[in-house]
C-alpha atoms as a PDB file:
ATOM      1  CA  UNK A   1      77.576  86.983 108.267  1.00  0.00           C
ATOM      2  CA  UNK A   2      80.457  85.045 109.747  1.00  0.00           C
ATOM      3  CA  UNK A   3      82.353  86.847 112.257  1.00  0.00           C
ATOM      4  CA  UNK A   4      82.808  85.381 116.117  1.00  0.00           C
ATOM      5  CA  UNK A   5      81.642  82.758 118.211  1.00  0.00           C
ATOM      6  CA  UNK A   6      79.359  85.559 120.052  1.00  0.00           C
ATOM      7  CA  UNK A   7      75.215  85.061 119.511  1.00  0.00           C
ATOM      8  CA  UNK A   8      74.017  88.419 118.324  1.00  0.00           C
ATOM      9  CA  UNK A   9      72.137  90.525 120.691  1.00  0.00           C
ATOM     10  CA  UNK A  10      70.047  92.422 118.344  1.00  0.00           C
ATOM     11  CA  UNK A  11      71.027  93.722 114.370  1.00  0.00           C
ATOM     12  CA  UNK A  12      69.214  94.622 110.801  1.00  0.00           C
ATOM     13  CA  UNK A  13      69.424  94.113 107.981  1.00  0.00           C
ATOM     14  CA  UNK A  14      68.116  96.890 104.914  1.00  0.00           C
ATOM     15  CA  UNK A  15      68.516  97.174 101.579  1.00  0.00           C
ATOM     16  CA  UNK A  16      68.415 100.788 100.470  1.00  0.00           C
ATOM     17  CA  UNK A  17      68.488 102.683  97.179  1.00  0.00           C
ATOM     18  CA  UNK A  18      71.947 103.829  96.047  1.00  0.00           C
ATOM     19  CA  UNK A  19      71.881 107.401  96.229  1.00  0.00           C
ATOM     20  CA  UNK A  20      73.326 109.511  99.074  1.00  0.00           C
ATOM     21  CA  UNK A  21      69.449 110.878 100.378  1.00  0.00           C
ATOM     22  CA  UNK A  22      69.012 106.707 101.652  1.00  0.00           C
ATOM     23  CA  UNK A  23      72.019 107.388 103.586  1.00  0.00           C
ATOM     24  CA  UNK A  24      70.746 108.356 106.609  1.00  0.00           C
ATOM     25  CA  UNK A  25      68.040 105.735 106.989  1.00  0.00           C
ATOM     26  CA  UNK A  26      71.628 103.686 107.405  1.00  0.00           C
ATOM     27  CA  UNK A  27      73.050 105.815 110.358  1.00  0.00           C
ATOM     28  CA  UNK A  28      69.171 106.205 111.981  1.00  0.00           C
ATOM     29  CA  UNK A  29      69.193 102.544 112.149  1.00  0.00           C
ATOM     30  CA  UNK A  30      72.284 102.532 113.895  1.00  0.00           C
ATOM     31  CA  UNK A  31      71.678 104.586 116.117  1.00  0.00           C
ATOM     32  CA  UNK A  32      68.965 102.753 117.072  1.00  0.00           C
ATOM     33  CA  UNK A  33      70.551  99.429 117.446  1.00  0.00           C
ATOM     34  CA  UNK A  34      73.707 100.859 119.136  1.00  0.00           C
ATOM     35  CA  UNK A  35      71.651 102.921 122.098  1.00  0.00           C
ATOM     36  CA  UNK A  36      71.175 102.166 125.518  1.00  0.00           C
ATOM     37  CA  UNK A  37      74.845 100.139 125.327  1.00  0.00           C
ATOM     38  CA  UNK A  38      77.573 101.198 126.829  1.00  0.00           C
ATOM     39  CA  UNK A  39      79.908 102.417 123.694  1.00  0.00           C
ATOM     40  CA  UNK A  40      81.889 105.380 124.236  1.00  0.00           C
ATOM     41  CA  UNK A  41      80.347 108.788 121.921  1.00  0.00           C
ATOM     42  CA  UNK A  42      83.588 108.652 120.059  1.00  0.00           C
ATOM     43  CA  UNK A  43      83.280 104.615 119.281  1.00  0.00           C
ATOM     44  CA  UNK A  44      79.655 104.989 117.773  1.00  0.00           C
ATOM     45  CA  UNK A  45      80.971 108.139 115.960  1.00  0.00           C
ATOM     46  CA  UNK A  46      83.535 106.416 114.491  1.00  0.00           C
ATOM     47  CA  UNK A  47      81.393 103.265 113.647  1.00  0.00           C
ATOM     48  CA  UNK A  48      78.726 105.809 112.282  1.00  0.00           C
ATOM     49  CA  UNK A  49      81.781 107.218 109.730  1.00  0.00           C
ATOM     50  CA  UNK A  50      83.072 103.939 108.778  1.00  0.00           C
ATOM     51  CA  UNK A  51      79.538 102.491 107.328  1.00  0.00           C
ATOM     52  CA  UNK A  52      78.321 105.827 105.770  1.00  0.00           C
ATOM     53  CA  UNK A  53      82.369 105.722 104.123  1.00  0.00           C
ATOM     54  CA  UNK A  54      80.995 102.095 102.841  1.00  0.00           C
ATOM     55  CA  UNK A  55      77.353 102.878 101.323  1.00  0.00           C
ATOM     56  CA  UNK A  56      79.169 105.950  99.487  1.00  0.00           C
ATOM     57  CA  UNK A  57      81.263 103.886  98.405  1.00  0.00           C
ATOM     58  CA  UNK A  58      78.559 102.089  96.672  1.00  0.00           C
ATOM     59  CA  UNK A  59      76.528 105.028  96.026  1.00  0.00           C
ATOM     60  CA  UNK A  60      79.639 106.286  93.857  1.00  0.00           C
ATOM     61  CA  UNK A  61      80.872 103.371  92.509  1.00  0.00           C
ATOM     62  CA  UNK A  62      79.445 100.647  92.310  1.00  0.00           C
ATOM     63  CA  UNK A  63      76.429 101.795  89.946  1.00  0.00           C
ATOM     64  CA  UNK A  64      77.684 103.677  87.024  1.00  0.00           C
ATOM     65  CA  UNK A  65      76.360 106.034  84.393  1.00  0.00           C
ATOM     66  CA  UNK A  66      73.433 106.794  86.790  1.00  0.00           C
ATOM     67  CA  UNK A  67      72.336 103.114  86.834  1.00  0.00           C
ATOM     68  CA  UNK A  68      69.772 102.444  89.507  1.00  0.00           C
ATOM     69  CA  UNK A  69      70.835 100.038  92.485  1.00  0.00           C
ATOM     70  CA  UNK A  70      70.703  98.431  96.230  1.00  0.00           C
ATOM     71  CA  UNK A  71      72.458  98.839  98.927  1.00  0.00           C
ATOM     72  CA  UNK A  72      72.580  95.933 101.709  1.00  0.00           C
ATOM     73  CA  UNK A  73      73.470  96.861 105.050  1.00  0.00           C
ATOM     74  CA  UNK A  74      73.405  94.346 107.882  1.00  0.00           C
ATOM     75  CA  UNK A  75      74.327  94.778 111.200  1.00  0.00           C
ATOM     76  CA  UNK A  76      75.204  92.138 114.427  1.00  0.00           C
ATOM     77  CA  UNK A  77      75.676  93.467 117.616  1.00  0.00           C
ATOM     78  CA  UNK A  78      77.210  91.038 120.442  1.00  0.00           C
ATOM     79  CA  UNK A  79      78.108  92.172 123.915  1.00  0.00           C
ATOM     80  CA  UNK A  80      81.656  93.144 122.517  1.00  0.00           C
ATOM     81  CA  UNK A  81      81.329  93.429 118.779  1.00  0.00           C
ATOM     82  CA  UNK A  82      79.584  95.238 116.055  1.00  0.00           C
ATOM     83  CA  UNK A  83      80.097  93.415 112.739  1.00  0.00           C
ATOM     84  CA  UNK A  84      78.639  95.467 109.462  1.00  0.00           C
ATOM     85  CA  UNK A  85      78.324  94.619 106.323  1.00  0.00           C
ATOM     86  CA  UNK A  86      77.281  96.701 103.478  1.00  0.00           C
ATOM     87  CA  UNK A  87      77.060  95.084 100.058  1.00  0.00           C
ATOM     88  CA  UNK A  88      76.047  95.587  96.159  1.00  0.00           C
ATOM     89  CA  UNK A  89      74.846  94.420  93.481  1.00  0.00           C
ATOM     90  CA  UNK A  90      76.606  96.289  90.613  1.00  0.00           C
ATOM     91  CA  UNK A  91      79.702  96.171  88.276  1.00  0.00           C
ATOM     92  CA  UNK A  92      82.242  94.856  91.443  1.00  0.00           C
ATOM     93  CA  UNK A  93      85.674  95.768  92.467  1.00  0.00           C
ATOM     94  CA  UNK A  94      87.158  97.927  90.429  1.00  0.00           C
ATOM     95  CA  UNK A  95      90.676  96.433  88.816  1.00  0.00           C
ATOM     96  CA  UNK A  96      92.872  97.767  89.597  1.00  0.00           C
ATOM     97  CA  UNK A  97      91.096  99.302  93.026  1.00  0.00           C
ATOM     98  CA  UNK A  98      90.734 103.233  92.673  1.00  0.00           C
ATOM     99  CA  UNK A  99      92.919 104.870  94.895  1.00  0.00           C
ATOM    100  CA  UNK A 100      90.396 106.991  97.624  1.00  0.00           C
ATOM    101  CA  UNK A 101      89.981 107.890 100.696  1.00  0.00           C
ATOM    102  CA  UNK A 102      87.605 105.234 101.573  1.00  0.00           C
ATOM    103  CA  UNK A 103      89.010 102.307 102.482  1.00  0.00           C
ATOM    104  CA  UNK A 104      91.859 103.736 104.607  1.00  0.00           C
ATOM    105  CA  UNK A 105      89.635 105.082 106.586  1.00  0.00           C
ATOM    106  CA  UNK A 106      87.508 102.378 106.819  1.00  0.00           C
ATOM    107  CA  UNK A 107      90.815 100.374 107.906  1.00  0.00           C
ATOM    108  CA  UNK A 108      91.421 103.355 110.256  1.00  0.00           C
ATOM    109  CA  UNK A 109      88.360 103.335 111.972  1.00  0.00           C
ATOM    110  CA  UNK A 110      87.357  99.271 112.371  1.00  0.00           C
ATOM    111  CA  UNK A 111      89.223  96.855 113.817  1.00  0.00           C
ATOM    112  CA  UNK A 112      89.374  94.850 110.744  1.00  0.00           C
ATOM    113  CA  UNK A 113      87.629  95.603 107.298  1.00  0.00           C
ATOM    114  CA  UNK A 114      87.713  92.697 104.518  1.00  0.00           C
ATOM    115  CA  UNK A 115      86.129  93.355 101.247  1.00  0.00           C
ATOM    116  CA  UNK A 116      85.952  90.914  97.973  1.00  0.00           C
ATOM    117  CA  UNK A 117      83.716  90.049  94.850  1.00  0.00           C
ATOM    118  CA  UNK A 118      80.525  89.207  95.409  1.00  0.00           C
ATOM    119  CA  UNK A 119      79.469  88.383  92.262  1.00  0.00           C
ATOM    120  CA  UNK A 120      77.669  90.565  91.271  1.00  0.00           C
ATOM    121  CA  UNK A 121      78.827  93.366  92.620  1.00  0.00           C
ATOM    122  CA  UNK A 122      81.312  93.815  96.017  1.00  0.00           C
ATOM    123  CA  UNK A 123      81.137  93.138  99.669  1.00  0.00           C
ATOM    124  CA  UNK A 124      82.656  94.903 102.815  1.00  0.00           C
ATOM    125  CA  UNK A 125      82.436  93.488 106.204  1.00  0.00           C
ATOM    126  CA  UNK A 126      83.727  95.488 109.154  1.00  0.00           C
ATOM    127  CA  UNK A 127      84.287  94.670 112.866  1.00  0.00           C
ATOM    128  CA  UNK A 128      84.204  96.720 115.766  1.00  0.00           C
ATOM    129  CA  UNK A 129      85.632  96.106 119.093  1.00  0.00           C
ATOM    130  CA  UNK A 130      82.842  97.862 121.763  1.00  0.00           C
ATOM    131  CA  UNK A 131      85.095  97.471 125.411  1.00  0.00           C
ATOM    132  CA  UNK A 132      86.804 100.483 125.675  1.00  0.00           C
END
């Protein structure tokens, strides 16, 4: 993942089956990787939203009719950012993009969100300011 000049700290990376049960192997992990920093309860709240927004996403989209599938989260953490990125493997952005919930709050939430074609399949990345 490209995202600042900053060495990582510490991250993961997972890839998870697409169904809503793998979900919280997603927020367990970071929970891990975000304690013992100094993130205010509402940051890592918010952070824990955003990603479980983006493997639902995948979990209802991006496989359909049932199909089986992955779900690739990887995380960075620097002293002042988080950078996440969840990706799949399946049928790709929808065109035009369905009109949800998701990524607005996604957009809400992280301080910058970019998502494209991955070929197969789609790609968010998210980035989280930690300073409060």
């Amino acid at each position: 993942m490209t995202h600042t000049d900053e060495a990582p700290l510490t991250g993961f990376q997972q890839d998870i089956a697409a169904v809503p049960s793998s979900l919280v192997g997603v927020r367990l992990e970071l929970d891990r990787l975000l304690a013992g920093h100094l993130i205010p309860p509402a940051r890592i709240a918010d952070i824990r939203l955003a990603v479980t927004e983006a493997c639902a996403n995948v979990v209802v989209h991006a496989y359909p009719n049932g199909q089986a599938g992955t779900v690739h989260v990887a995380a960075d953490l620097t002293e002042h950012t988080l950078v996440v990125g969840v990706r799949d493997y399946g049928s790709g952005l929808a065109d035009p993009p369905s009109v949800g919930l998701g990524m607005p709050l996604m957009q809400t939430l992280a301080d910058s969100v970019s998502i494209h074609d991955a070929d197969p399949g789609a790609a968010v990345q998210m980035v989280f300011q930690l300073e409060p």
